[in-house]
PDB file of N, CA and C in Angstrom:
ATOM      1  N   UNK A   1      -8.189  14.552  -1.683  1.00  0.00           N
ATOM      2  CA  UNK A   1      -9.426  14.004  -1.186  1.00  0.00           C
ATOM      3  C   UNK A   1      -9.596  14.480   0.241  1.00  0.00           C
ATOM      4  N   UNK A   2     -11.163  15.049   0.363  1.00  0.00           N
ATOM      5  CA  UNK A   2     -10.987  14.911   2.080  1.00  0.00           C
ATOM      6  C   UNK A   2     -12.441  14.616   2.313  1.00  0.00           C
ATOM      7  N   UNK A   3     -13.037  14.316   3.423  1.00  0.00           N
ATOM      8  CA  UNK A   3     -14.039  13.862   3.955  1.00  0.00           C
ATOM      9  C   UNK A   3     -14.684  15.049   4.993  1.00  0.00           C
ATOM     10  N   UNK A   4     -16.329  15.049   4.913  1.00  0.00           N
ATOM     11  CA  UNK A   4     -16.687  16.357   4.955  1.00  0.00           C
ATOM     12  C   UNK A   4     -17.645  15.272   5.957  1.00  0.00           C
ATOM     13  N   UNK A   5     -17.868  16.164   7.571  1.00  0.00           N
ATOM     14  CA  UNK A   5     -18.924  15.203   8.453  1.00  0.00           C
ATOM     15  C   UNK A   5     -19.747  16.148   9.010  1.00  0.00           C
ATOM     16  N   UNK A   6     -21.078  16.157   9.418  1.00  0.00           N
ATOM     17  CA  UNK A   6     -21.769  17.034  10.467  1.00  0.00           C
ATOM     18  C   UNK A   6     -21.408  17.190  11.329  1.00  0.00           C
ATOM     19  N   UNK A   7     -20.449  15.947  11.956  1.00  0.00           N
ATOM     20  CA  UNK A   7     -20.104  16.002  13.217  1.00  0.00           C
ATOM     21  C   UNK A   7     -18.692  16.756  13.970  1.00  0.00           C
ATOM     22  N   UNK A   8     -18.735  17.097  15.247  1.00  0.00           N
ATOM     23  CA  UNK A   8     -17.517  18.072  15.696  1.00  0.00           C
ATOM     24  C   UNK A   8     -16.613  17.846  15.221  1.00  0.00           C
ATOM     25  N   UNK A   9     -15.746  19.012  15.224  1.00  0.00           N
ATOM     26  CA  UNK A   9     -13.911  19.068  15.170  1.00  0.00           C
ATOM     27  C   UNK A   9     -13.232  17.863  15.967  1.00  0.00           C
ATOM     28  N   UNK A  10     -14.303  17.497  16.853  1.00  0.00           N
ATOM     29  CA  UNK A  10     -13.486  16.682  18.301  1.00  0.00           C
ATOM     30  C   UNK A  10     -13.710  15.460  17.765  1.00  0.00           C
ATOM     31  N   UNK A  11     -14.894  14.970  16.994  1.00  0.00           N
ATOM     32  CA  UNK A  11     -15.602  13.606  16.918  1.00  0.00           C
ATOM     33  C   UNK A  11     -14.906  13.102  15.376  1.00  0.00           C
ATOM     34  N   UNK A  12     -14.652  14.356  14.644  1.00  0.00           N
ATOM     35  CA  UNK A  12     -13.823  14.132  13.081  1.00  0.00           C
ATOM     36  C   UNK A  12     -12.756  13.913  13.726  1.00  0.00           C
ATOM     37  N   UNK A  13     -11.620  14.420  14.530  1.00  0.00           N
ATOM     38  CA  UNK A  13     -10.554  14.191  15.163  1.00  0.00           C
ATOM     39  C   UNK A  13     -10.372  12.415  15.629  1.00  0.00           C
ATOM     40  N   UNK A  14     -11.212  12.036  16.098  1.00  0.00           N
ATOM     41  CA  UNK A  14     -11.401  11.087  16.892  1.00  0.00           C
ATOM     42  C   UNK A  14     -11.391   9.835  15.967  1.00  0.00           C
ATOM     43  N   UNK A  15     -12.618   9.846  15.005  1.00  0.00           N
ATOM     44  CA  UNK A  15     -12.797   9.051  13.812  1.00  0.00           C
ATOM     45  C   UNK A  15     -11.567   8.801  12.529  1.00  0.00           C
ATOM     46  N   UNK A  16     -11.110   9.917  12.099  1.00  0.00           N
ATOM     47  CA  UNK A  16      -9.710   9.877  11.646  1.00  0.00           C
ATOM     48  C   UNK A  16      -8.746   9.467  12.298  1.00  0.00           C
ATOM     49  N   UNK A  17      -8.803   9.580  13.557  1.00  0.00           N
ATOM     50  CA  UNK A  17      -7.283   8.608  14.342  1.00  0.00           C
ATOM     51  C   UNK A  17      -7.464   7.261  14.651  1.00  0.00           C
ATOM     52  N   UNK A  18      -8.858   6.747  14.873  1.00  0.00           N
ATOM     53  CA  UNK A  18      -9.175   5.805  15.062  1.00  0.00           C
ATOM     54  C   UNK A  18      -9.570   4.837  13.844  1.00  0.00           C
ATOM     55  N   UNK A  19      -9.904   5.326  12.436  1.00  0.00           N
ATOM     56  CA  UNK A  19      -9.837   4.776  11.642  1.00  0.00           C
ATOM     57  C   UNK A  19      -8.316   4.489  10.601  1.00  0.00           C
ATOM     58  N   UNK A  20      -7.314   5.036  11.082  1.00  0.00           N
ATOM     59  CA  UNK A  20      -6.152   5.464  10.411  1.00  0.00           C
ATOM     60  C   UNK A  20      -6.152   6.101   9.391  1.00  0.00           C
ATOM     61  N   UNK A  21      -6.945   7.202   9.286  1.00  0.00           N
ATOM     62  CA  UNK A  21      -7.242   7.705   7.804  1.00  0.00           C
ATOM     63  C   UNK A  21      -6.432   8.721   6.971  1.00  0.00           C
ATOM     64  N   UNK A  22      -6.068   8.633   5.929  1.00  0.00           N
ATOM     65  CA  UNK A  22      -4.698   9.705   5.187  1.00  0.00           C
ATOM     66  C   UNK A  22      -5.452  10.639   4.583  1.00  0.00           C
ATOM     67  N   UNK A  23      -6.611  11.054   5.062  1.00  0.00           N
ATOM     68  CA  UNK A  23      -7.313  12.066   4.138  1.00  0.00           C
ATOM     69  C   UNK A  23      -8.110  13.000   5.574  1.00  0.00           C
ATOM     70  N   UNK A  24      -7.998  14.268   5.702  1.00  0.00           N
ATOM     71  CA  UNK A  24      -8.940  15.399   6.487  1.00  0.00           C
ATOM     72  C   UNK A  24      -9.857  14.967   6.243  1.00  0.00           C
ATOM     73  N   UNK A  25     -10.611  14.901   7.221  1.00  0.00           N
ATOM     74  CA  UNK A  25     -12.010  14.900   8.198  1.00  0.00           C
ATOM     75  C   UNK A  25     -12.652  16.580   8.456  1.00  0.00           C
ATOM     76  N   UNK A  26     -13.672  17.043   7.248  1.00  0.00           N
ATOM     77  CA  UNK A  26     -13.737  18.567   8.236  1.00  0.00           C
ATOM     78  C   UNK A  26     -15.355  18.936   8.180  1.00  0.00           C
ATOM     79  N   UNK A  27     -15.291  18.848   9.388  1.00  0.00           N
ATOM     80  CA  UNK A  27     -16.682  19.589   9.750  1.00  0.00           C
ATOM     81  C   UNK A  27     -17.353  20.404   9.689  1.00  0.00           C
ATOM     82  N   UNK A  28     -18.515  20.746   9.246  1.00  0.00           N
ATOM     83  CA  UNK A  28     -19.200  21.450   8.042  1.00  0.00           C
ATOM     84  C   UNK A  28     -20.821  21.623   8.791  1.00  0.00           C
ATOM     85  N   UNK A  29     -21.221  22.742   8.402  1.00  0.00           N
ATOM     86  CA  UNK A  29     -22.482  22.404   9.199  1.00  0.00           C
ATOM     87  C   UNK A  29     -23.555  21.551   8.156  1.00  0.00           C
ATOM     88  N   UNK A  30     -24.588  21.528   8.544  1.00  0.00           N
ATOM     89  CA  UNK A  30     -25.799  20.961   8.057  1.00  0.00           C
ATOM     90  C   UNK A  30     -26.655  21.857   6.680  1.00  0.00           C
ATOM     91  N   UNK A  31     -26.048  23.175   6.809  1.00  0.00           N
ATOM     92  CA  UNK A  31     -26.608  23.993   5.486  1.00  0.00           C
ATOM     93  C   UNK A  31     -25.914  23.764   4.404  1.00  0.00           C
ATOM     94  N   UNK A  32     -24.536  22.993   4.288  1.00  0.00           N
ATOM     95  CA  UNK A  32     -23.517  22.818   3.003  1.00  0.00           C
ATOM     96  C   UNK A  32     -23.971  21.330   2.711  1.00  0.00           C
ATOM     97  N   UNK A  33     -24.729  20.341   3.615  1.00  0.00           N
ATOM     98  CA  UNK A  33     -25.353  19.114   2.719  1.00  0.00           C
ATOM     99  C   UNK A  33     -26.735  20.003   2.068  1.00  0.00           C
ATOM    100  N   UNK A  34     -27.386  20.591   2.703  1.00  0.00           N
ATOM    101  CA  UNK A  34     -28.872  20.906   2.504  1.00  0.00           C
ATOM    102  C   UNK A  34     -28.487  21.740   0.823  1.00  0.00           C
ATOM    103  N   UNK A  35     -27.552  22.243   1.382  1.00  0.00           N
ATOM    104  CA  UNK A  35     -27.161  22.871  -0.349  1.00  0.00           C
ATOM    105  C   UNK A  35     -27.101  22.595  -1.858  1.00  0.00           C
ATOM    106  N   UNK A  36     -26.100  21.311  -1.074  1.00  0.00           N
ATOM    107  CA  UNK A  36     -25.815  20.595  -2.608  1.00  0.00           C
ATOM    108  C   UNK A  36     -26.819  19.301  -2.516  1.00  0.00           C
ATOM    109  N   UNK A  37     -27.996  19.573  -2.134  1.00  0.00           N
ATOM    110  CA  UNK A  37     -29.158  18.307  -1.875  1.00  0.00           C
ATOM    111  C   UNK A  37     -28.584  17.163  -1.250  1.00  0.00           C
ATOM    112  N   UNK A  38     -27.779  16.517  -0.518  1.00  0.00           N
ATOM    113  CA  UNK A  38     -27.185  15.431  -0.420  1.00  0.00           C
ATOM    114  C   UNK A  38     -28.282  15.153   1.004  1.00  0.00           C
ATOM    115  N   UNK A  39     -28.693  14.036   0.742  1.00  0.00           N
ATOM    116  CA  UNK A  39     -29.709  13.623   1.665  1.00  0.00           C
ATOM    117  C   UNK A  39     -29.829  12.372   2.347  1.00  0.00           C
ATOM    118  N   UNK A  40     -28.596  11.372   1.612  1.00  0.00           N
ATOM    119  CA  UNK A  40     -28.240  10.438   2.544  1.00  0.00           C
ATOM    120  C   UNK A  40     -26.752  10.225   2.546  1.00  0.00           C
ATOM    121  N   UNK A  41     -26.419   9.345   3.192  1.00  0.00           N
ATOM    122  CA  UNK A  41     -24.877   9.287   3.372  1.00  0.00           C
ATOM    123  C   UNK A  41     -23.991   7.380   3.929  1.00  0.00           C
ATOM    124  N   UNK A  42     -22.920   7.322   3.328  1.00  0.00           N
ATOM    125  CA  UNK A  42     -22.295   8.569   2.541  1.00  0.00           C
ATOM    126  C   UNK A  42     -21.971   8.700   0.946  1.00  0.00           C
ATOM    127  N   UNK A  43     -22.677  10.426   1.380  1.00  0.00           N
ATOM    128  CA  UNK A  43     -22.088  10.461  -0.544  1.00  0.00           C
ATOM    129  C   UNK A  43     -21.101  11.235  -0.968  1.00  0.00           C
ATOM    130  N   UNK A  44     -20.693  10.923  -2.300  1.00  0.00           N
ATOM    131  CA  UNK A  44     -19.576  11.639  -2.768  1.00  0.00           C
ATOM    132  C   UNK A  44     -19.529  12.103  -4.172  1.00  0.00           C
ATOM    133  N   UNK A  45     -18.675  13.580  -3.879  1.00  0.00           N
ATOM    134  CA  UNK A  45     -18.563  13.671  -5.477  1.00  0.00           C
ATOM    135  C   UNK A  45     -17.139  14.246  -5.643  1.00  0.00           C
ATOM    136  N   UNK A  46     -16.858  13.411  -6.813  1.00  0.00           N
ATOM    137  CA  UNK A  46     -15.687  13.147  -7.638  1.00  0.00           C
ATOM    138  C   UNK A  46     -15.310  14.419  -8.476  1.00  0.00           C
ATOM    139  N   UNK A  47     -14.336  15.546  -8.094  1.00  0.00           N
ATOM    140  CA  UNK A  47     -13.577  16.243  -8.739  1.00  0.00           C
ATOM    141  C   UNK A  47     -12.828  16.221  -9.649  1.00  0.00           C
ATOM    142  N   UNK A  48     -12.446  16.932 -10.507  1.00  0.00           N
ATOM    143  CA  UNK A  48     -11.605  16.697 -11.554  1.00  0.00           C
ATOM    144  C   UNK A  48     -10.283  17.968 -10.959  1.00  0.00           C
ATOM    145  N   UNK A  49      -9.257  17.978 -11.668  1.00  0.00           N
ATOM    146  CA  UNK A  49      -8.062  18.555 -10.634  1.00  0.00           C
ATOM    147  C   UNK A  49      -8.620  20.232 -11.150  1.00  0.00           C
ATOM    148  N   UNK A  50      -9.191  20.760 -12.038  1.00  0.00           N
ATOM    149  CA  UNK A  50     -10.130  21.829 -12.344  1.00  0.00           C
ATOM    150  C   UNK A  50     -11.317  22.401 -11.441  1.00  0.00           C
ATOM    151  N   UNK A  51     -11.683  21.318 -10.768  1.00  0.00           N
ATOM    152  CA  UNK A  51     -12.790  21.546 -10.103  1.00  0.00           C
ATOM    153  C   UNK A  51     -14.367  20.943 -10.521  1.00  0.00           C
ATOM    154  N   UNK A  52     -14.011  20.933 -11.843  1.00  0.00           N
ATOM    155  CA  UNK A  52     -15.434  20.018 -12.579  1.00  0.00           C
ATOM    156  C   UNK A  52     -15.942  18.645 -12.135  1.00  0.00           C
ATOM    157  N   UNK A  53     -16.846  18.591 -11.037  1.00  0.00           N
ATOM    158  CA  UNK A  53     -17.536  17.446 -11.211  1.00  0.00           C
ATOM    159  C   UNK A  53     -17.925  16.511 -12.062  1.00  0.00           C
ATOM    160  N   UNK A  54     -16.920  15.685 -11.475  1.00  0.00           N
ATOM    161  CA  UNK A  54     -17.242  14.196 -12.744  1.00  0.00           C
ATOM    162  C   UNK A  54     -17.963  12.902 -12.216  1.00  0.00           C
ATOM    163  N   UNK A  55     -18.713  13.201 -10.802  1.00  0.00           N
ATOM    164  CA  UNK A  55     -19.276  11.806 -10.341  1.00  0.00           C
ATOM    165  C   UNK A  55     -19.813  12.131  -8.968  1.00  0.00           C
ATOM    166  N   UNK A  56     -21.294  11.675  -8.740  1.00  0.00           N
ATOM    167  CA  UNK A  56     -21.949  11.827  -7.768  1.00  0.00           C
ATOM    168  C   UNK A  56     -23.010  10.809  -7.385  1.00  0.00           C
ATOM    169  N   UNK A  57     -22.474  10.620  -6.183  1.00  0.00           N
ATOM    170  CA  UNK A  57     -23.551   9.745  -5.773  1.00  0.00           C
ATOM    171  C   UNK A  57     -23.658   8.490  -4.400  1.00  0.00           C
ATOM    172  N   UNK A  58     -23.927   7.618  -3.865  1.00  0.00           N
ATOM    173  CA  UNK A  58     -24.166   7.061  -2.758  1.00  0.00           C
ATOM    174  C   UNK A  58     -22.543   6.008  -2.708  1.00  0.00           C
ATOM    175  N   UNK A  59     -21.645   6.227  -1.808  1.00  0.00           N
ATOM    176  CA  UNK A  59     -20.431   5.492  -1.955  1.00  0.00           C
ATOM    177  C   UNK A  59     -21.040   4.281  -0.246  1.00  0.00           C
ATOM    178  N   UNK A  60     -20.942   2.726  -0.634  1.00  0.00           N
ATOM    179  CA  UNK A  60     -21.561   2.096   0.809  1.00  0.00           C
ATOM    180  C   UNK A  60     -20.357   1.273   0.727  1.00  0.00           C
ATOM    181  N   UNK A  61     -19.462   1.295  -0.133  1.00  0.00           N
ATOM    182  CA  UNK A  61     -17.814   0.195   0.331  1.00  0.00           C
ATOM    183  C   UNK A  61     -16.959   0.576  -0.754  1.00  0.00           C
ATOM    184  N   UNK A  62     -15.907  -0.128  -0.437  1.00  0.00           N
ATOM    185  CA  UNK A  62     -14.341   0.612  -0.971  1.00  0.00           C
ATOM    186  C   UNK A  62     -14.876   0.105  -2.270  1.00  0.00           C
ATOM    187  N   UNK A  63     -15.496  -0.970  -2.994  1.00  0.00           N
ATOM    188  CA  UNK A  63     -15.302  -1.519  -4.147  1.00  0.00           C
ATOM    189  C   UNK A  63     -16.022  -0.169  -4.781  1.00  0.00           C
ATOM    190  N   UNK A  64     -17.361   0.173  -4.224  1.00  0.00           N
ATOM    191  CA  UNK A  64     -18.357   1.273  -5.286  1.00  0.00           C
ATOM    192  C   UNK A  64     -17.149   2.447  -5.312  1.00  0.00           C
ATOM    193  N   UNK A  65     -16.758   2.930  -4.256  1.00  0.00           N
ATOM    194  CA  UNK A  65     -15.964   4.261  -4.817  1.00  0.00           C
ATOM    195  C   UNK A  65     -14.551   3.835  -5.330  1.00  0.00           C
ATOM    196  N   UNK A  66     -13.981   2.779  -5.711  1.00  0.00           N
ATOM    197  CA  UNK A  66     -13.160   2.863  -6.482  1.00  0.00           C
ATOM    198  C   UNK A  66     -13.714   2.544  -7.903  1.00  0.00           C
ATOM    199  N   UNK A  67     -14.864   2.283  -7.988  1.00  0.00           N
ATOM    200  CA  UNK A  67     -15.804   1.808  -9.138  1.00  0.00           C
ATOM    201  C   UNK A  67     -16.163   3.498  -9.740  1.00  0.00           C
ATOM    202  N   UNK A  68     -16.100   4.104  -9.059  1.00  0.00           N
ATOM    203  CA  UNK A  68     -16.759   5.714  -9.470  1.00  0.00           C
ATOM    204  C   UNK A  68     -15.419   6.674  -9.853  1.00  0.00           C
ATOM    205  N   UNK A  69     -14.308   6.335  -8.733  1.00  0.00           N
ATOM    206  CA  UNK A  69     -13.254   6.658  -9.352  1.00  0.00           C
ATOM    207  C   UNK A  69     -12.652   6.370 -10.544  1.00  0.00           C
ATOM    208  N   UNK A  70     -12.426   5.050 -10.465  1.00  0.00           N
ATOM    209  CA  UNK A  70     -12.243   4.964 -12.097  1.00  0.00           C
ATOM    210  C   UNK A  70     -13.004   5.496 -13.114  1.00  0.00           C
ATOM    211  N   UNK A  71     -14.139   5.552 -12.976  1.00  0.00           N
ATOM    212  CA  UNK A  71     -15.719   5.986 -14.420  1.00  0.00           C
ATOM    213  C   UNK A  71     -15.190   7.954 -13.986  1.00  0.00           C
ATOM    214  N   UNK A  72     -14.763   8.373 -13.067  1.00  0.00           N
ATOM    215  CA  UNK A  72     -14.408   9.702 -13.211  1.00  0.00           C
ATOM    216  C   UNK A  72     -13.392  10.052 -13.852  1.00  0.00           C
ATOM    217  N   UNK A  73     -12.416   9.709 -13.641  1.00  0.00           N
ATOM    218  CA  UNK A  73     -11.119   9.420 -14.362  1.00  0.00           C
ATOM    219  C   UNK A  73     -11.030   8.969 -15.854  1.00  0.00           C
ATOM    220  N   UNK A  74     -11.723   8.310 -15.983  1.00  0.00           N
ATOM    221  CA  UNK A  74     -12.121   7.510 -17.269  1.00  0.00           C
ATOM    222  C   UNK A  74     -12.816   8.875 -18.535  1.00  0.00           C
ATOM    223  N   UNK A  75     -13.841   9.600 -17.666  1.00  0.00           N
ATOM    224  CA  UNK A  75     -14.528  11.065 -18.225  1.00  0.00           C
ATOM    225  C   UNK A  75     -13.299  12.059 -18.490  1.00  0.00           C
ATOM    226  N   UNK A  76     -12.715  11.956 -17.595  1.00  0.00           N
ATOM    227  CA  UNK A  76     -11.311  13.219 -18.456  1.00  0.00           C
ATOM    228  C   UNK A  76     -10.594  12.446 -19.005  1.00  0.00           C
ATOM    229  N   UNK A  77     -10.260  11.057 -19.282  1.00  0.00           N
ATOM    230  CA  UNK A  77      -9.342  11.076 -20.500  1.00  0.00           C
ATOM    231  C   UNK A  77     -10.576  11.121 -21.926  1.00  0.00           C
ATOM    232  N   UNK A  78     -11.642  10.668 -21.548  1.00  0.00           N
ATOM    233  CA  UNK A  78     -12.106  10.794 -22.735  1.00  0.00           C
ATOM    234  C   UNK A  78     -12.369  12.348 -23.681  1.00  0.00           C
ATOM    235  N   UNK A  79     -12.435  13.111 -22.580  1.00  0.00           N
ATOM    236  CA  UNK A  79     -12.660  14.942 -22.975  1.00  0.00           C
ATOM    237  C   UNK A  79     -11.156  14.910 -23.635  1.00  0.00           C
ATOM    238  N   UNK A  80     -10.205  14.489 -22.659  1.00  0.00           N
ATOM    239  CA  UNK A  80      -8.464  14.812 -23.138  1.00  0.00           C
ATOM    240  C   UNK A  80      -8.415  14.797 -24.737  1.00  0.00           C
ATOM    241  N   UNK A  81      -8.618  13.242 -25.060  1.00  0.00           N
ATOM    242  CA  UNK A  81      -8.617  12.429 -26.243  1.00  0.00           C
ATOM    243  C   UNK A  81      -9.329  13.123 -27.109  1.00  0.00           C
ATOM    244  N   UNK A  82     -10.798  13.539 -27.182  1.00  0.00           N
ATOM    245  CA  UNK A  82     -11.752  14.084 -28.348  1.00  0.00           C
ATOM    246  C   UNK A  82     -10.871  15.436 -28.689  1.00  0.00           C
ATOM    247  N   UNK A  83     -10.329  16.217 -27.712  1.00  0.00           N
ATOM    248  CA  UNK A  83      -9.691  17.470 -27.934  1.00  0.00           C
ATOM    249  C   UNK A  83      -8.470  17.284 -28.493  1.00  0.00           C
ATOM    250  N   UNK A  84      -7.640  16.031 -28.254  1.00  0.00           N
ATOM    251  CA  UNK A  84      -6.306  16.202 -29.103  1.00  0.00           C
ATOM    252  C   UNK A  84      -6.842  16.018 -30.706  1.00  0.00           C
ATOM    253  N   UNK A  85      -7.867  15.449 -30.994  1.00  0.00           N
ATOM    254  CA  UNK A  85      -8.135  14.847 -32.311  1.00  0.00           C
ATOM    255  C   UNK A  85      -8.709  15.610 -32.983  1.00  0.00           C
TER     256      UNK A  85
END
């Protein structure tokens, strides 16, 4: 997992030490939200260890993104399962 901000190397630095956070902070310009449309914040999307997006969308407290994590997680065992059968 890592966390992607508009803001400086110095201000991601700052926010990660001050929040105690176990996940990179990396700063990105403003053409990589404009890209993938992301237009408010913060949002997130949920990888699969492949790279396949399994979940997108507005994360506003720990409960919603562990709520999205699970429903992502939940999408590859169900692909797993249909394919063993």
């Amino acid at each position: 997992m890592l966390i992607l901000s508009n803001e400086s190397r110095e201000d991601c630095a700052i926010t990660a030490e001050g929040l105690d956070l176990q996940v990179p902070i990396v700063s990105v310009d403003q053409a990589l939200y404009d890209r993938f449309r992301v237009r408010v914040m913060p949002f997130a999307f949920l990888l699969d260890p492949h790279g396949i997006v399994r979940w997108v969308g507005l994360i506003k407290s720990e409960d919603q993104l562990l709520h999205a994590w699970h429903m992502s997680r939940a999408t590859v065992h169900e692909e797993v399962s249909s394919q063993e059968a």
